[in-house]
Protein backbone atom coordinates (compact mmCIF):
# COMPACT_ATOMS: atom_id res chain seq x y z
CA UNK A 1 89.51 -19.53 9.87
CA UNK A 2 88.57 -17.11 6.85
CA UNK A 3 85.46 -19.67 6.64
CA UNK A 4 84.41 -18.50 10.11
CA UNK A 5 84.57 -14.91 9.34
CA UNK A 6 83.12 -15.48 5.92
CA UNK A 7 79.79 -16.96 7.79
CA UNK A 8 79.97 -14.71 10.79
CA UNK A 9 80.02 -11.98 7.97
CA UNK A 10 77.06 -14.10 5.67
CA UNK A 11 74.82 -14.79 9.06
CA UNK A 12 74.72 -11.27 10.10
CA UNK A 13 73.66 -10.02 6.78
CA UNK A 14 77.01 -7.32 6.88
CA UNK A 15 78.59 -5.92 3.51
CA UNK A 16 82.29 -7.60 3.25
CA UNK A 17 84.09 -5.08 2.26
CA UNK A 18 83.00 -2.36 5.20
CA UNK A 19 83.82 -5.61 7.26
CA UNK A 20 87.19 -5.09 6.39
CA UNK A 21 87.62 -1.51 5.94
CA UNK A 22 86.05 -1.50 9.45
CA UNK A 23 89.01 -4.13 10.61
CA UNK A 24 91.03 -2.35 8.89
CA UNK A 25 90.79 0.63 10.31
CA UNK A 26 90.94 -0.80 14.08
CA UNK A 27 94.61 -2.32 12.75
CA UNK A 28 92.91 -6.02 13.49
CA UNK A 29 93.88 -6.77 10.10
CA UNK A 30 96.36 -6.68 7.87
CA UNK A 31 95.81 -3.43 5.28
CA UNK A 32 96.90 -6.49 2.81
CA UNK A 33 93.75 -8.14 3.03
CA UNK A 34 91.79 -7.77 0.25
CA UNK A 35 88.92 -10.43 0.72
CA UNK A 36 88.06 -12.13 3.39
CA UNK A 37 90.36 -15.19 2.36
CA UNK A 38 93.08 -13.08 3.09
CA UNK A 39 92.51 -12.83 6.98
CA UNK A 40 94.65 -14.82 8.61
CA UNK A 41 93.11 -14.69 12.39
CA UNK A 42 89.59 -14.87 11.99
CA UNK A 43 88.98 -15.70 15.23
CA UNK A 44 90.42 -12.03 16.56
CA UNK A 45 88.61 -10.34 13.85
CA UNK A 46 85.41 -11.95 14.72
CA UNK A 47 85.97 -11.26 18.54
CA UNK A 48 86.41 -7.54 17.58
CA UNK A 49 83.18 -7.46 15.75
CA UNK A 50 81.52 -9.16 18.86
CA UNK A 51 82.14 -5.93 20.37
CA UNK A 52 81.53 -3.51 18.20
CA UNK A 53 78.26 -2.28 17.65
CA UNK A 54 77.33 -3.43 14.59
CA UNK A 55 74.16 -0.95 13.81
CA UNK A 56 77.29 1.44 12.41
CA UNK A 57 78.67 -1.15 10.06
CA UNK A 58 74.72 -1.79 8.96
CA UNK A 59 73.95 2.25 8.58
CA UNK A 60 77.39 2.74 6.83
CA UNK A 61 75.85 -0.40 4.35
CA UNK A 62 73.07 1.50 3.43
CA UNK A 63 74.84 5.00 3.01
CA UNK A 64 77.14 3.00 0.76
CA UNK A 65 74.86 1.42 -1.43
CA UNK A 66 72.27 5.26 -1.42
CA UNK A 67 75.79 7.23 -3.05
């Protein structure tokens, strides 16, 4: 399922790691996960992001990358 998220991720043009910081933080993930790979319910994580308004995870992308 890691493939799925890894697309989802890839298709929406979102930075992997605030992906998972952003899971992360929600507790939809394991803190263990390093890399996508590591996700072992996709499928939840992706349904998360569904809802989520992903405009934050894109403005937090380009904070990131201005520091």
């Amino acid at each position: 399922m890691s493939e799925s998220l890894r697309a989802y991720i890839a298709a929406r043009g979102l930075d992997e790691v605030l992906v998972l910081n952003e899971l992360q933080d929600h507790g939809v993930i394991s803190d263990n996960a390093v890399s996508v790979a590591d996700v072992g319910n996709g499928g939840a994580a992706i349904a998360f992001l569904e809802k989520r308004d992903q405009r934050a995870l894109r403005a937090r992308e380009v904070v990131r990358r201005a520091a």
